[in-house]
Protein backbone atom coordinates (compact mmCIF):
# COMPACT_ATOMS: atom_id res chain seq x y z
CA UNK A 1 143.00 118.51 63.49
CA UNK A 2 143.93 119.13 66.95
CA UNK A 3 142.45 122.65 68.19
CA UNK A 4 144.96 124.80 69.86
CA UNK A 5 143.65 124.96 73.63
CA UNK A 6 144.17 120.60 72.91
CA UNK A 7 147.46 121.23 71.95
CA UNK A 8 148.42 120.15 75.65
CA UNK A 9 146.56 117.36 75.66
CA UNK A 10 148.40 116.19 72.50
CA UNK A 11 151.91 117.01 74.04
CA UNK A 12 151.32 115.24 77.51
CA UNK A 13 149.86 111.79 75.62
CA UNK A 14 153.20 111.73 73.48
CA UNK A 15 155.53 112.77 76.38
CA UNK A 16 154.22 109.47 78.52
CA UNK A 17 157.59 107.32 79.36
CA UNK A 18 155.40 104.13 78.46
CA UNK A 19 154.61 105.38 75.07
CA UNK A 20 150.92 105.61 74.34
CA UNK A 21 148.36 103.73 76.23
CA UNK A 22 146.64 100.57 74.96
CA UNK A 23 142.96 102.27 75.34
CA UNK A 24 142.55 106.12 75.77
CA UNK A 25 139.28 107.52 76.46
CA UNK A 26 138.66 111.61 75.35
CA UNK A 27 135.85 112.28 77.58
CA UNK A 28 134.25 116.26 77.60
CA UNK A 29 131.77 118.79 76.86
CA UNK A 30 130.31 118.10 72.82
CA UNK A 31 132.01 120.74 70.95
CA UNK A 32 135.28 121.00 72.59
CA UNK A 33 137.58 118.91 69.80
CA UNK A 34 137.40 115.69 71.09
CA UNK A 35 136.53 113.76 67.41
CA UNK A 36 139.07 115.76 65.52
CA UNK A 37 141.69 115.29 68.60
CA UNK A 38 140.26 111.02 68.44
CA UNK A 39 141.30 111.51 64.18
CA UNK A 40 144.29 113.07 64.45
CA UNK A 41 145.71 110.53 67.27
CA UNK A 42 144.50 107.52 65.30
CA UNK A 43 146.25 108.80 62.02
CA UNK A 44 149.27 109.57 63.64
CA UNK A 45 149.54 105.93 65.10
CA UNK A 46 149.65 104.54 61.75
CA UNK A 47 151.80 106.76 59.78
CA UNK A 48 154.77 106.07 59.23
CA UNK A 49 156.68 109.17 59.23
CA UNK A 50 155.57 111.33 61.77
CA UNK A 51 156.48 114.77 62.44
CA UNK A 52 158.97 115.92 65.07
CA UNK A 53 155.79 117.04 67.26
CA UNK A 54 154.07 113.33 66.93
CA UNK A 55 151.93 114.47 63.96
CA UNK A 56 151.04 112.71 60.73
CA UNK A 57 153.03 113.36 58.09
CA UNK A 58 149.87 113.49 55.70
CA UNK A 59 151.89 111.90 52.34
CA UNK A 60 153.25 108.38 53.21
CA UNK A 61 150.85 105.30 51.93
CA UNK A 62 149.45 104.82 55.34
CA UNK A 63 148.31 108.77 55.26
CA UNK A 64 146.39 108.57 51.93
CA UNK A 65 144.85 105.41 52.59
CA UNK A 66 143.59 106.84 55.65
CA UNK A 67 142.58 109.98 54.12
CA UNK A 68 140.45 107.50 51.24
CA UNK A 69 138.81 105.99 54.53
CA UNK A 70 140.05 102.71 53.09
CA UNK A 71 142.76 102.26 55.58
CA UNK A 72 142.95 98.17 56.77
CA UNK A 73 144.39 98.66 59.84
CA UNK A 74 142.04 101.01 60.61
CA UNK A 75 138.47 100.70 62.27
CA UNK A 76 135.84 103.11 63.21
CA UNK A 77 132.81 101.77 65.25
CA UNK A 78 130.10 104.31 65.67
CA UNK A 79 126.10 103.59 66.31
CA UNK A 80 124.16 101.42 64.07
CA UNK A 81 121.19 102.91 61.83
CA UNK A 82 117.78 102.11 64.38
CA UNK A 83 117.24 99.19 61.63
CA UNK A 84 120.47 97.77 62.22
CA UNK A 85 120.09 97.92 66.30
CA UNK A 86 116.38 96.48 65.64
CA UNK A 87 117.27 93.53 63.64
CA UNK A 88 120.15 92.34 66.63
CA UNK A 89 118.90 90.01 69.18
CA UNK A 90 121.51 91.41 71.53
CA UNK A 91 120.19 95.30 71.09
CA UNK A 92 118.41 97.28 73.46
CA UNK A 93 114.49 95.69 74.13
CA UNK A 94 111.53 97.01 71.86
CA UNK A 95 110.95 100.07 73.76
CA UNK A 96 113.82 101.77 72.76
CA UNK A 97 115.08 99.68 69.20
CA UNK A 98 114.75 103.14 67.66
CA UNK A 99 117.73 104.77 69.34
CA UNK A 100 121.55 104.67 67.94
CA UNK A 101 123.87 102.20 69.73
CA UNK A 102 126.82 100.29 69.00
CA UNK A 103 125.53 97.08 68.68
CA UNK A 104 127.35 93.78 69.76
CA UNK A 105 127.38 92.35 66.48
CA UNK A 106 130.26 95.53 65.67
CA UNK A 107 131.94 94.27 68.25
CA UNK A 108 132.41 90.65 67.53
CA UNK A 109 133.28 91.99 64.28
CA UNK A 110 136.72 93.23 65.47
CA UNK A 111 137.87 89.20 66.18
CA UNK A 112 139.06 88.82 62.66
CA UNK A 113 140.25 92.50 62.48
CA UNK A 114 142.55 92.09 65.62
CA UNK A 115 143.59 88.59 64.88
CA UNK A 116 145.44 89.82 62.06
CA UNK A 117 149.45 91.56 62.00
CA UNK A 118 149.11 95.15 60.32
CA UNK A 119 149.15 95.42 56.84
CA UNK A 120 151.62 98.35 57.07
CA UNK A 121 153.09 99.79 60.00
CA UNK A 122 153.49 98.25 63.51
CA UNK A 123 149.56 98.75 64.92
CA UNK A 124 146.34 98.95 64.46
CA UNK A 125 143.85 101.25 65.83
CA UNK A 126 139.96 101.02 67.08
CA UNK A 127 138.20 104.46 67.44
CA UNK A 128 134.78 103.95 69.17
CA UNK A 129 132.68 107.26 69.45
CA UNK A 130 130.30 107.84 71.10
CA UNK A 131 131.31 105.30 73.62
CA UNK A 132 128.09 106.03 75.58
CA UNK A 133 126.71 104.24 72.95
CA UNK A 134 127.77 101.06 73.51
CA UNK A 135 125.45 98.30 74.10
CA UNK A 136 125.74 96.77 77.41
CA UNK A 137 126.45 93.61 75.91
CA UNK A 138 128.42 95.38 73.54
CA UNK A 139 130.04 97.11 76.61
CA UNK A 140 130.72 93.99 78.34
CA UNK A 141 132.38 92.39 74.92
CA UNK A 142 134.90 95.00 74.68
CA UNK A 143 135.44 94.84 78.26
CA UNK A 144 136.73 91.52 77.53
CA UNK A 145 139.18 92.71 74.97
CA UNK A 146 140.51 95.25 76.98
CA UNK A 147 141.19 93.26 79.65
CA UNK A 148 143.74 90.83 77.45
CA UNK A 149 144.27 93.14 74.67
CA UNK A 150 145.30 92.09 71.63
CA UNK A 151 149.06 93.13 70.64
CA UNK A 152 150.20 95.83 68.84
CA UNK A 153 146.35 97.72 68.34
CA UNK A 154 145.60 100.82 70.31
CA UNK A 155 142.07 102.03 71.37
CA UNK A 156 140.59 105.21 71.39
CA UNK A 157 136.78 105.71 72.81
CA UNK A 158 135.23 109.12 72.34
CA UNK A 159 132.02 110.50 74.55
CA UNK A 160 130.47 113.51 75.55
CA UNK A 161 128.70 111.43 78.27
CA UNK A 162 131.83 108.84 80.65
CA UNK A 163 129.06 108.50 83.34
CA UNK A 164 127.35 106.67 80.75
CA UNK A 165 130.60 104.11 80.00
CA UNK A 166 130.69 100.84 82.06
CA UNK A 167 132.84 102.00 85.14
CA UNK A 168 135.38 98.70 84.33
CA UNK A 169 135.74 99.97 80.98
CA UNK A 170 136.75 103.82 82.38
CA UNK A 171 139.15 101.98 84.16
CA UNK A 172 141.28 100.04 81.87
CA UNK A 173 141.51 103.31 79.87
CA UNK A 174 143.86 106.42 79.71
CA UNK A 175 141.47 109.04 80.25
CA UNK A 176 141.99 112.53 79.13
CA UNK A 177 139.22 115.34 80.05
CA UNK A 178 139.01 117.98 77.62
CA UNK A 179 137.29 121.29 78.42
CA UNK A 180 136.22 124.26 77.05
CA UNK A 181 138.98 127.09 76.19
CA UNK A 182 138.89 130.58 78.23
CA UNK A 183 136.30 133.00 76.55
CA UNK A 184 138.88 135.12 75.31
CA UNK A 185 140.27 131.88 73.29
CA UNK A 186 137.11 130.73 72.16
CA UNK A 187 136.12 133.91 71.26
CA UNK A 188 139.11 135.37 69.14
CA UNK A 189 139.11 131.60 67.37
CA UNK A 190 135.44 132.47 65.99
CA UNK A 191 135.77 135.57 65.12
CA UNK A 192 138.60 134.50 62.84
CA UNK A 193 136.41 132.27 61.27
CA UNK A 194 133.97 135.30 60.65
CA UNK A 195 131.60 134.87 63.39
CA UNK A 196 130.27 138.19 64.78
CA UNK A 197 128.08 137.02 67.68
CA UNK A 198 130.85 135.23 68.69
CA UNK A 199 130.21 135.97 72.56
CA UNK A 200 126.66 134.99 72.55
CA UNK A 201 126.58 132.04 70.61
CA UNK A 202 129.40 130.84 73.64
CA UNK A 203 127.39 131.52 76.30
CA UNK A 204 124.42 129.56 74.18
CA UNK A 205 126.71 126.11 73.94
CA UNK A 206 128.71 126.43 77.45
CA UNK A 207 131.99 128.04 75.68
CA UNK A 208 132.09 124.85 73.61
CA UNK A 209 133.82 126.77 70.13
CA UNK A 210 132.61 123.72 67.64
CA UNK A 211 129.69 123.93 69.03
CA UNK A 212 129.05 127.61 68.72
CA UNK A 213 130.10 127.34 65.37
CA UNK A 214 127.96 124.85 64.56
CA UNK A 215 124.81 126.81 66.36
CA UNK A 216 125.19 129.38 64.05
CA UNK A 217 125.39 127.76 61.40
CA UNK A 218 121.86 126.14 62.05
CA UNK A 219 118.61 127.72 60.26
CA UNK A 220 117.12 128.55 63.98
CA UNK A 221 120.51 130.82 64.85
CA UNK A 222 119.57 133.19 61.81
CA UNK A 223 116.08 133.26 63.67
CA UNK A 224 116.50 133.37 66.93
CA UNK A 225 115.98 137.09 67.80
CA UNK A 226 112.53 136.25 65.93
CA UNK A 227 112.13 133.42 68.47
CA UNK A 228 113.52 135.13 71.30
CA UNK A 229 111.19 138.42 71.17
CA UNK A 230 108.37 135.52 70.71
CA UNK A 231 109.08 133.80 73.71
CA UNK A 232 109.47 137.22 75.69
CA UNK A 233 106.05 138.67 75.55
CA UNK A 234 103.67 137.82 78.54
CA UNK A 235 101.01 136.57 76.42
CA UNK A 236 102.73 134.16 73.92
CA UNK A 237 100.82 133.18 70.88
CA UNK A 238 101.26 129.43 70.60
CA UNK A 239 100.51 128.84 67.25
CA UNK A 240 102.11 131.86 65.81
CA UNK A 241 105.39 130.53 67.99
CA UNK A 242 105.13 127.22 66.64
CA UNK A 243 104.88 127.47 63.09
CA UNK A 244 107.87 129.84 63.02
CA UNK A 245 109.45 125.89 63.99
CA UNK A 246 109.81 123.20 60.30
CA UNK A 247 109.62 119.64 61.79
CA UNK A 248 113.38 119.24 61.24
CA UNK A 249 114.25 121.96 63.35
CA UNK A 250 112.87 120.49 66.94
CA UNK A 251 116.31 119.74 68.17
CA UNK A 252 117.05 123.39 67.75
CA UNK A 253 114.07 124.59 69.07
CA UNK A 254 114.18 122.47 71.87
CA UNK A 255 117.92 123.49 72.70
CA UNK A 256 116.70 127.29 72.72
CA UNK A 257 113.28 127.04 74.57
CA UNK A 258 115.76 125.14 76.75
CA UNK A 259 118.01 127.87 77.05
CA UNK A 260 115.28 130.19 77.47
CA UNK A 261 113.53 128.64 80.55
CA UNK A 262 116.95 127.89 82.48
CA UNK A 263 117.60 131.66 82.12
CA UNK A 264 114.68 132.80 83.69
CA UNK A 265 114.56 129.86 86.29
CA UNK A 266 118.42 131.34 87.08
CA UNK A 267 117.23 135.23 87.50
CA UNK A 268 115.00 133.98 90.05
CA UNK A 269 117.58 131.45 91.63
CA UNK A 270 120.77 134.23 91.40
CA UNK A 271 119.69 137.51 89.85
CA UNK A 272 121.87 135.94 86.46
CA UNK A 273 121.62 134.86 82.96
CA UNK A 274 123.38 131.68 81.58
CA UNK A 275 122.83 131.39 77.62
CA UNK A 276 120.92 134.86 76.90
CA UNK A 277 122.90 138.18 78.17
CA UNK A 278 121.67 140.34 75.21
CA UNK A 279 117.89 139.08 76.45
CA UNK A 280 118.66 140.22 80.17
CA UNK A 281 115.60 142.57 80.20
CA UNK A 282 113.42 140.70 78.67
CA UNK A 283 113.99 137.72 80.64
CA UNK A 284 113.96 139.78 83.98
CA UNK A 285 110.53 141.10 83.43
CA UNK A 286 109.03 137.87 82.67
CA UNK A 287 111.03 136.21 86.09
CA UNK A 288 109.90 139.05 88.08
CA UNK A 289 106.17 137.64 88.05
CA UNK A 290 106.71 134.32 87.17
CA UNK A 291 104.49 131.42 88.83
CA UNK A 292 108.07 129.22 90.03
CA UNK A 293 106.50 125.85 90.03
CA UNK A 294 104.99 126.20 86.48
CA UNK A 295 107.80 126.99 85.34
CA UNK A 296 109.89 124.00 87.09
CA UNK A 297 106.62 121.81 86.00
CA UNK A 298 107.40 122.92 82.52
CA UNK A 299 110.88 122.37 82.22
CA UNK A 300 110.64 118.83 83.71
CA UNK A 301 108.57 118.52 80.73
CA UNK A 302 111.15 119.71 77.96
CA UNK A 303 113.76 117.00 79.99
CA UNK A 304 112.00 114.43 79.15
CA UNK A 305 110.80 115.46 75.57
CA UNK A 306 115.05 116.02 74.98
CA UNK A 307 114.98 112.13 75.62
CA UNK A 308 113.16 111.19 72.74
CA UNK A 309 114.37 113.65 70.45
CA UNK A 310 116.29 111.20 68.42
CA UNK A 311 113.48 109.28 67.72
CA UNK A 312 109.78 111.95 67.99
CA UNK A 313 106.73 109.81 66.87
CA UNK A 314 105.76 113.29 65.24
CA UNK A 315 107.87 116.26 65.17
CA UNK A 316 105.14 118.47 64.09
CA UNK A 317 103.61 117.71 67.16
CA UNK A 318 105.37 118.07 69.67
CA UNK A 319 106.48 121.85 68.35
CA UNK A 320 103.02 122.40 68.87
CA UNK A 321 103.02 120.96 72.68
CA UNK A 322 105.84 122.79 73.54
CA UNK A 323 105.03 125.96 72.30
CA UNK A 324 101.70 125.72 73.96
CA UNK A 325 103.21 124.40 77.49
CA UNK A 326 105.38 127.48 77.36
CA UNK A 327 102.24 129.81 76.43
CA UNK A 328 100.53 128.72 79.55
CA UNK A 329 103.54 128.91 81.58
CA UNK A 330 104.05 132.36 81.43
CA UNK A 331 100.66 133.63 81.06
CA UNK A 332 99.53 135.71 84.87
């Protein structure tokens, strides 16, 4: 699907003299349309009777064998289960085996894949995402295929993160930088889809719409007023605040206590709120009298607790820590 605030993106890529370019990296905010925008561009490249605007027609063989996901000139690399990335002598060290990454094994992979003519049309197409993902070695091998690419096969990387992909890789790719639609955009497109808090859940994911969506679609969104009158009151109860939190839910959590503490470290910083405009009063009170280096101490805290959130050694836990680090934070 390509969202309408991509539409341009979509028109500009097909309107290049060249035709499209070999490798194209969709780099942006999470949440903006850059996966469906990724799909959409690699079924069009395959189909074989695209529409006047450059679209898939969605009924010729190449379409339904892409829709079965048993397309074979098709290849989607995304990470490897933390088994999968343990087991590789080429992943990351011990320290961090447990996170996702694209291993180099997936990438070696490809040889037979792009040694072969298409099976139907005239390409073939590699979607990486999250490219940030890549393995350096796994980096560094598709470096080398990008750098003779193989005929006829076009590339598309995906990330959230490009400071995160090899600089030499950035560079051998057509890079197209999505962003977030205008409020009013955003806004109207979620309340179609039946979203009431529509303005509030976009100022809690940046304006990103597929993120919003996907916010309140969580089991924290349909508690966070619950949360949020928790976390306002000077003396917090830390246990009563942490078992409103399953185990599951500490990514959510995590993003709102998040959210939370940025707020009030902005009221102090610029008089203004970020992620939590119905909260204003709340959050003002509690910034009026709050001890500033706590708080920075604190939030330092949750950054590097969001770096192992992929991979907690006990979820359970570390609710608990947080919940009491933000007790004593705003306590006088």
């Amino acid at each position: 699907m390509i969202y309408p605030w991509n539409r341009a993106h979509w028109v500009g890529l097909h309107a290049r003299p060249s035709g499209l370019p070999t490798a194209t990296l969709l780099s942006g905010p999470r949440g903006v349309g850059k996966r469906s925008f990724a799909q959409a561009l690699a079924m069009a490249t395959l189909c074989s009777a695209r529409t006047v605007g450059a679209e898939a027609c969605g009924t010729c063989r190449s379409c339904l064998s892409y829709a079965a996901t048993s397309h074979p000139d098709l290849r989607f690399l995304e990470p490897a289960p933390p088994e999968t990335a343990a087991a590789d002598t080429d992943a990351a060290p011990a320290s961090s085996t447990s996170s996702r990454v694209i291993t180099v094994d997936r990438i070696r992979d490809l040889s037979s894949f792009l040694a072969m003519s298409p099976h139907y049309g005239q390409s073939k197409t590699v979607v990486i995402q999250p490219a940030d993902k890549l393995h350096l070695s796994a980096a560094n091998a598709l470096l080398k295929t990008l750098e003779e690419p193989p005929a006829r096969t076009l590339f598309i990387l995906v990330t959230d993160r490009p400071q995160l992909v090899l600089p030499t890789i950035r560079s051998r790719c057509y890079r197209l930088d999505f962003a977030p639609p205008s409020a009013e955009i955003a806004g109207a497109w979620l309340r179609e889809r039946g979203i009431e808090d529509a303005a509030i859940a976009l100022a809690q994911s940046g304006n990103a719409p597929l993120a919003a969506e996907q916010l309140v679609n969580e089991e924290s969104w349909k508690r966070r007023r619950v949360l949020n009158d928790l976390l306002a009151r000077r003396e917090v109860d830390a246990g009563q605040l942490a078992n409103q939190i399953s185990a599951d839910e500490l990514p959510s959590f995590w993003g709102l206590l998040y959210r939370w503490c940025y707020d009030l470290m902005a009221l102090r910083a610029s008089g203004s709120v970020r992620y939590n405009p119905d909260y204003i009063k709340s959050l003002s009170a509690l910034a009026a009298n709050m001890d500033l280096q706590r708080l920075h101490h604190f939030m330092k805290e949750l950054l590097v607790t969001g770096r192992a959130l992929e991979h907690p050694l006990n979820p359970r836990l570390v609710c608990e820590r947080l919940a009491i680090g933000y007790a004593r934070t705003v306590e006088i």
